[in-house]
C-alpha atoms as a PDB file:
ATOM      1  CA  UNK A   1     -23.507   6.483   8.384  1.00  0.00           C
ATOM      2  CA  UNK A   2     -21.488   9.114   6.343  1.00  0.00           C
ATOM      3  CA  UNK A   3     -22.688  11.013   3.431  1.00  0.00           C
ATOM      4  CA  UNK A   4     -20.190   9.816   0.688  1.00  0.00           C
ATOM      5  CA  UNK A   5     -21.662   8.249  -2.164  1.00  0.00           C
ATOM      6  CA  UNK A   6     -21.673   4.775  -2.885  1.00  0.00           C
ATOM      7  CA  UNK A   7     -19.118   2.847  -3.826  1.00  0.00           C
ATOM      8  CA  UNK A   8     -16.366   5.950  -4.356  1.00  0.00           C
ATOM      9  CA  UNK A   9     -12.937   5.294  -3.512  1.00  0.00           C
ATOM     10  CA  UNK A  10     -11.045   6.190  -0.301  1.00  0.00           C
ATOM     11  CA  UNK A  11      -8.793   9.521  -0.315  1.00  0.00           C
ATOM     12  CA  UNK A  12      -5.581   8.550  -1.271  1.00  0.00           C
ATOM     13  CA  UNK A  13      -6.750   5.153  -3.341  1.00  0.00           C
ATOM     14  CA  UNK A  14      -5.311   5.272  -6.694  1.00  0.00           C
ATOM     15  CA  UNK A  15      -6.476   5.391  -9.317  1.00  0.00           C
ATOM     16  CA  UNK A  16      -9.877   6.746  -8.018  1.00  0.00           C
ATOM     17  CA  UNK A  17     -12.331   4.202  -9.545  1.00  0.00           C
ATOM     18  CA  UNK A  18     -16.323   4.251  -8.933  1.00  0.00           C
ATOM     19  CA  UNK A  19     -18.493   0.831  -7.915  1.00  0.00           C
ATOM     20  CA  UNK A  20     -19.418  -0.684 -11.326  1.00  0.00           C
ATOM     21  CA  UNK A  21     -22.400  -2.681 -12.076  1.00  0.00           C
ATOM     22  CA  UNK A  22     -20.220  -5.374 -11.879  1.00  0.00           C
ATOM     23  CA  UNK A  23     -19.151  -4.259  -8.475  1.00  0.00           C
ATOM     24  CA  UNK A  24     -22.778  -4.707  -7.120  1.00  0.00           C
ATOM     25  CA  UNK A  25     -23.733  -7.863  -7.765  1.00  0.00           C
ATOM     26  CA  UNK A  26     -20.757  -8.842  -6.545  1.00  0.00           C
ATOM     27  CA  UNK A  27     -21.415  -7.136  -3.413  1.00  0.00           C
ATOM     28  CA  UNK A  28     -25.062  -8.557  -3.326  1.00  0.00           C
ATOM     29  CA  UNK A  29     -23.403 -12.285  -3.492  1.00  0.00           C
ATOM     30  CA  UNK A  30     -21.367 -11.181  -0.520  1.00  0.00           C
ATOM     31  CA  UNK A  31     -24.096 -10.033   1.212  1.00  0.00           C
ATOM     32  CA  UNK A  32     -25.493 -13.552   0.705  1.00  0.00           C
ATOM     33  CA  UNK A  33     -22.917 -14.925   2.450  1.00  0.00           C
ATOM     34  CA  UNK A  34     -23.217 -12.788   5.162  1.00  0.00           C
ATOM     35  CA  UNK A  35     -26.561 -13.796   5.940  1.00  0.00           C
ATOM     36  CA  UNK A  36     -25.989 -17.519   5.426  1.00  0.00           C
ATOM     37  CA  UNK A  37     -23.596 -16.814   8.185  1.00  0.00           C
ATOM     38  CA  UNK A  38     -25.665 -15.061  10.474  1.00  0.00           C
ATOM     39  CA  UNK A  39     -27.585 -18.177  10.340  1.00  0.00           C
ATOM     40  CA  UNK A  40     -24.747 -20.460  11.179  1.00  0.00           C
ATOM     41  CA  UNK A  41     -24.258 -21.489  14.665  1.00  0.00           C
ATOM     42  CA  UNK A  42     -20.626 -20.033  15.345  1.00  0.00           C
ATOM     43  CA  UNK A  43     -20.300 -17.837  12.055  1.00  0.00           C
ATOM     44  CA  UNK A  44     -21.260 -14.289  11.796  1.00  0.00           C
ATOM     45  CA  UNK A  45     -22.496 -11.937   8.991  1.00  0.00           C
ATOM     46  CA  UNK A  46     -19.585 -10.873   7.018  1.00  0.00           C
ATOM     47  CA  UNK A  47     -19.585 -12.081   3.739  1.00  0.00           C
ATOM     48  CA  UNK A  48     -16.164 -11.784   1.339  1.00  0.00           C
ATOM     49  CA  UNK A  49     -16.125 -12.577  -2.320  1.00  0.00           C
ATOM     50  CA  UNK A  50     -13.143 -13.000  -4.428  1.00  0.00           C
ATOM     51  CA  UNK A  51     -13.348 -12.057  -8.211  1.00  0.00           C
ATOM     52  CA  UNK A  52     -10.888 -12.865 -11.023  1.00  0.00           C
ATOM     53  CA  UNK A  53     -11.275 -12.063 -14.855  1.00  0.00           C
ATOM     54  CA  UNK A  54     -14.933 -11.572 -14.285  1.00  0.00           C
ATOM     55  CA  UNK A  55     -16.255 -14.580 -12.148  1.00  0.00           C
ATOM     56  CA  UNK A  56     -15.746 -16.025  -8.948  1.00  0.00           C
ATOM     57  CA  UNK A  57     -13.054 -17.910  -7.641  1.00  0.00           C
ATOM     58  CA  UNK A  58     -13.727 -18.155  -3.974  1.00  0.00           C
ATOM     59  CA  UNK A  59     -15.892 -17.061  -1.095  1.00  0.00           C
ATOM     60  CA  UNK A  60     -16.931 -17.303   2.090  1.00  0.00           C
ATOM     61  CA  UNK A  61     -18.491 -16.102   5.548  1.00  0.00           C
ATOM     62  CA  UNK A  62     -17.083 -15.810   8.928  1.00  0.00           C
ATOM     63  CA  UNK A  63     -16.030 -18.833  10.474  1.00  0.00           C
ATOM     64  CA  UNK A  64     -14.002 -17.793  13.669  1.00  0.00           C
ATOM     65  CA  UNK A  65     -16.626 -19.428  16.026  1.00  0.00           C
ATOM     66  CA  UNK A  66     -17.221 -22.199  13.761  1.00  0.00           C
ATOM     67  CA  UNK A  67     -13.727 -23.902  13.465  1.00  0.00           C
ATOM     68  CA  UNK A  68     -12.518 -22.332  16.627  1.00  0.00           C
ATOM     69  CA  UNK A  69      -9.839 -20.324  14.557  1.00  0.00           C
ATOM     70  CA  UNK A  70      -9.585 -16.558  15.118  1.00  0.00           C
ATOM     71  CA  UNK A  71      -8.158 -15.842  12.040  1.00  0.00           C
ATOM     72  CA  UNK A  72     -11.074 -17.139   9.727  1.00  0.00           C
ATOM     73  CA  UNK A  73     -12.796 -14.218   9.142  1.00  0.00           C
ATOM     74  CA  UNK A  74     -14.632 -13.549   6.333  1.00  0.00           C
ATOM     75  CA  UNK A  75     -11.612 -12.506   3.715  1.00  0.00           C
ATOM     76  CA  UNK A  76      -9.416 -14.896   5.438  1.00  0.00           C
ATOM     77  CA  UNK A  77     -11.398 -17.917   4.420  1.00  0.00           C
ATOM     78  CA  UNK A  78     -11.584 -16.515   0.653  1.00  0.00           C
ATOM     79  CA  UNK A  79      -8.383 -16.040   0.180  1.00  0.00           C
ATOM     80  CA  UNK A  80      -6.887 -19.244   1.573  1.00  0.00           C
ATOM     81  CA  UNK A  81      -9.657 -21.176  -0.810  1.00  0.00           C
ATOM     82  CA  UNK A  82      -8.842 -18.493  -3.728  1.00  0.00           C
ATOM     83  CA  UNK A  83      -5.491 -19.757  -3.421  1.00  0.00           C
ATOM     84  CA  UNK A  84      -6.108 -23.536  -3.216  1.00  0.00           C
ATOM     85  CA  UNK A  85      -8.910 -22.612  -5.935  1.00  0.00           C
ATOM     86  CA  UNK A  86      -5.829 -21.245  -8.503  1.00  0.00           C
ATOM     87  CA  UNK A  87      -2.744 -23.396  -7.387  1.00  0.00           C
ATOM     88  CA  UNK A  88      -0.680 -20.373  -5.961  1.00  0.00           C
ATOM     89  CA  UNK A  89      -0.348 -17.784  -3.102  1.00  0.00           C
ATOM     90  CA  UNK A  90      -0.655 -14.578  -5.279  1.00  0.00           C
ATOM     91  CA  UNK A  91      -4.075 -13.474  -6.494  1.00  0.00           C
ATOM     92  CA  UNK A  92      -2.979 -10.484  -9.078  1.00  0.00           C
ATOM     93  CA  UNK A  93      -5.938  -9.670 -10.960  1.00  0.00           C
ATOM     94  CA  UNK A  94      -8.608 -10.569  -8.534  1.00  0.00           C
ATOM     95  CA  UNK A  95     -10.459  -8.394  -6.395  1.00  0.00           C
ATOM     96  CA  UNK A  96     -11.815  -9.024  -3.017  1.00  0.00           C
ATOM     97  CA  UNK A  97     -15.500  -7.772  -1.962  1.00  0.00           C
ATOM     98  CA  UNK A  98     -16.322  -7.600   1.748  1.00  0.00           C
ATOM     99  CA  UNK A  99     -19.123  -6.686   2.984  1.00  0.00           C
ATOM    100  CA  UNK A 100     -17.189  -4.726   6.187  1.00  0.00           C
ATOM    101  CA  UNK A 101     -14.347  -2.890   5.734  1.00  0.00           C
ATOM    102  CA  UNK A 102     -11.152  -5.216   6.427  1.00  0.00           C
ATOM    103  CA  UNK A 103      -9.704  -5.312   9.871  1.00  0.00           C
ATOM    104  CA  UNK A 104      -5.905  -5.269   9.563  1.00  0.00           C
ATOM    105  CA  UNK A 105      -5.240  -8.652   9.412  1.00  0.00           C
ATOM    106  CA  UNK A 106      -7.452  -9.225   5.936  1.00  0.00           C
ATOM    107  CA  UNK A 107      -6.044  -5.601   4.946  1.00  0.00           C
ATOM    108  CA  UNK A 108      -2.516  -7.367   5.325  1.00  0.00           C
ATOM    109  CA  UNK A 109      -3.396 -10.492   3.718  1.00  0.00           C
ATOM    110  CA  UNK A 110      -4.609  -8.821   0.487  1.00  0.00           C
ATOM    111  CA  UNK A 111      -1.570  -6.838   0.682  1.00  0.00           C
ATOM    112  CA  UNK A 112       0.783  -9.313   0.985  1.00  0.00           C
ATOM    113  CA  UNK A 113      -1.370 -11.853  -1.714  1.00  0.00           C
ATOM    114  CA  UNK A 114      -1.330  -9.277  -4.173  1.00  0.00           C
ATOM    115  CA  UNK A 115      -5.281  -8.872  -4.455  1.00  0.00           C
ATOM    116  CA  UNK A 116      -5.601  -5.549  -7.022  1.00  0.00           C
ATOM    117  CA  UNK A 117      -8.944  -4.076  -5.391  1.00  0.00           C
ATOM    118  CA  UNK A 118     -10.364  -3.912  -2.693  1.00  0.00           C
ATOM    119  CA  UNK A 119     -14.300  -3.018  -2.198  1.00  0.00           C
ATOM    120  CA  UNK A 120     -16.551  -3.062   0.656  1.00  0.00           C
ATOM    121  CA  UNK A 121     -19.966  -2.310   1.864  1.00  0.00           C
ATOM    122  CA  UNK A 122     -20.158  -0.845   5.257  1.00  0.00           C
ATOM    123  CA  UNK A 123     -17.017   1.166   6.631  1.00  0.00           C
ATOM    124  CA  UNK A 124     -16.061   1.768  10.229  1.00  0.00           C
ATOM    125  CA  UNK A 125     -18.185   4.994  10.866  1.00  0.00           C
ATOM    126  CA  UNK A 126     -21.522   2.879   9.681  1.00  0.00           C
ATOM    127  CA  UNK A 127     -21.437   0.113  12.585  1.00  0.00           C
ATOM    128  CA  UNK A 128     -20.503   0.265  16.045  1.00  0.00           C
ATOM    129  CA  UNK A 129     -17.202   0.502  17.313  1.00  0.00           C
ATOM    130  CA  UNK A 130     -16.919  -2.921  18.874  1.00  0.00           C
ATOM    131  CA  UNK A 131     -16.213  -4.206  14.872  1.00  0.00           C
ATOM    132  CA  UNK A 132     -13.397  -2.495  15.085  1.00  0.00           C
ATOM    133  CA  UNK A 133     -12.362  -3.007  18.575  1.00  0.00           C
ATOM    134  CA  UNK A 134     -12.688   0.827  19.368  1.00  0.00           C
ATOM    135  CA  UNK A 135      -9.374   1.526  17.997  1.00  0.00           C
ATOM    136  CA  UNK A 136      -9.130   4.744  16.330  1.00  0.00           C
ATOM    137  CA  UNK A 137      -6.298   2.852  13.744  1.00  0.00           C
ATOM    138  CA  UNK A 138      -7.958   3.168  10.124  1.00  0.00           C
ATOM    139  CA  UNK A 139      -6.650  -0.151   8.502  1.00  0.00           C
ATOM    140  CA  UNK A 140      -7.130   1.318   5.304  1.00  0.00           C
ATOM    141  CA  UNK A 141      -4.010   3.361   5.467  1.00  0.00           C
ATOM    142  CA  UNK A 142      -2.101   0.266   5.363  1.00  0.00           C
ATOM    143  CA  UNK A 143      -2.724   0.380   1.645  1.00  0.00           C
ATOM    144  CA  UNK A 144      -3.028   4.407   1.420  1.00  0.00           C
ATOM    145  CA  UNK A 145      -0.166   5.162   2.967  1.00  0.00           C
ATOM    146  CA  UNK A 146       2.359   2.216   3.422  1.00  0.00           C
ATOM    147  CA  UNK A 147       2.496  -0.763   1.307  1.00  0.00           C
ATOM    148  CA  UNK A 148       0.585  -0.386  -2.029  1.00  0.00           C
ATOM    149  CA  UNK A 149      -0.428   2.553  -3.118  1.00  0.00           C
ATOM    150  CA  UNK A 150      -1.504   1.128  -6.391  1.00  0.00           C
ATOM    151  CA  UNK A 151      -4.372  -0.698  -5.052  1.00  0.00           C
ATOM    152  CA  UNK A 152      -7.661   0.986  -5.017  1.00  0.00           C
ATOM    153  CA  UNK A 153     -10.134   0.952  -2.572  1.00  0.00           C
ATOM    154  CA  UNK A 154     -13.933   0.742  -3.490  1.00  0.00           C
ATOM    155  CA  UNK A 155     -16.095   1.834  -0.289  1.00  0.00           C
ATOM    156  CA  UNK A 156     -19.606   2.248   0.937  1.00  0.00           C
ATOM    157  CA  UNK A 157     -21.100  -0.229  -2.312  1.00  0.00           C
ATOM    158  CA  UNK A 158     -24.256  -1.431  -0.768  1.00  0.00           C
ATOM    159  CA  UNK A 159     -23.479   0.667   2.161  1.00  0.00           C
ATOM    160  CA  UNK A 160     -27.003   0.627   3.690  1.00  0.00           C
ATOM    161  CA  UNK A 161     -28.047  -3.017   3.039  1.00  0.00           C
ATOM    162  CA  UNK A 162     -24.147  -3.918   4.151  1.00  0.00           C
ATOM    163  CA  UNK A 163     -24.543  -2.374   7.127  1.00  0.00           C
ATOM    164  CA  UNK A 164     -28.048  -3.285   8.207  1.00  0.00           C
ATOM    165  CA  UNK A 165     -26.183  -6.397   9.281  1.00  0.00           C
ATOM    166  CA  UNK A 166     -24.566  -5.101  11.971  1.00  0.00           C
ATOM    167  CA  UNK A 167     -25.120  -3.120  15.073  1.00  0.00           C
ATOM    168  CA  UNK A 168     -25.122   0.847  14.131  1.00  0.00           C
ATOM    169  CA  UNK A 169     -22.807   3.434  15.654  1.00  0.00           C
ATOM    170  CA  UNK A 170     -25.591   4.538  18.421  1.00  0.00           C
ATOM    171  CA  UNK A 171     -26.680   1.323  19.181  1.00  0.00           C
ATOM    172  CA  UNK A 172     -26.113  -0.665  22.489  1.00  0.00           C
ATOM    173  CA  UNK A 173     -24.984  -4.337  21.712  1.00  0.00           C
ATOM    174  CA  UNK A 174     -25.876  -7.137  24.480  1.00  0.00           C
ATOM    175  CA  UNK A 175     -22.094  -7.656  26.546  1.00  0.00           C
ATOM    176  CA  UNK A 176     -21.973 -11.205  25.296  1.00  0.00           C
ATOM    177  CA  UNK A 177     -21.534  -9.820  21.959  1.00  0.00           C
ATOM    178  CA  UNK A 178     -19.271  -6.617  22.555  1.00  0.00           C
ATOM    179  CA  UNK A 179     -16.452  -9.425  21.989  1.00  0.00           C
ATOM    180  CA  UNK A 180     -13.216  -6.811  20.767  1.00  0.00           C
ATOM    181  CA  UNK A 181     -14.189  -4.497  23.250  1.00  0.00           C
END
């Protein structure tokens, strides 16, 4: 695991924002999820809440195994019921907790829905490299450095408990499930 502090923002992020209280408990409710979705047979632990003038408008845990549908990860499922939840496709205002950093495809869906925030638990460096399918790609400079610089990242809130769900940089996963690898 790194050494950053909880919950500061990534280099680059503007404006450079610390977790909030706010921010935790938010977290803590995605961590929730995660769990309810290590316990579901085709889920997994990732847990994503989505926030909007103070209280929640949508969340959810991995589903990919669960509806047979790789795309519903985590974020994926709470923004498509964020958006049902609100009547439109945009989600200005809102910001999305996860309790793993995005993979590209939920980076590019907050992008392109307009989320504000970002914040997540564990990052890249705190779990093993299957997560993240070994790729040395950081998909947080999709927002740093290409499409909105105006949306801040929030990393490492909850860091420890976030990434006690997963399998840790040293550690040697079973092959059934080293799945991106």
């Amino acid at each position: 695991m790194t050494d950053a502090p909880e919950g500061t923002a990534s280099p680059g992020a503007r404006p450079a924002l610390a977790a909030t209280e706010a921010d935790r408990e938010f977290m803590a409710r995605a961590l929730e999820l995660a769990q309810r979705g290590d316990r579901t047979e085709g889920a997994s632990p990732i847990g994503c809440v989505i926030v909007l003038d103070g209280r929640v408008v949508a969340e959810g845990h991995n589903e990919v195994g669960l509806r047979h549908d790789p795309t519903a990860h985590a974020e994926m499922v709470a923004i498509r019921r964020a958006g049902a939840a609100l009547g439109r496709e945009e989600l200005r205002g809102a910001t999305l907790y996860s309790t793993l950093q995005p993979c590209g495809m939920c980076t590019m869906a907050s992008i392109w829905s307009h989320i504000d925030r970002v914040v997540y638990g564990a990052g890249r460096e705190d779990v093993h490299q299957m997560y993240f399918e070994d790729r040395h790609l950081d998909t947080m400079n999709f927002i740093r450095d290409a499409y909105r610089k105006d949306m801040p990242v929030i990393e490492g809130v909850l860091r420890t408990e976030c990434a006690a769900l997963y399998y840790g940089p040293d550690d040697e996963p079973p092959a059934e499930a080293q799945t991106n690898l």
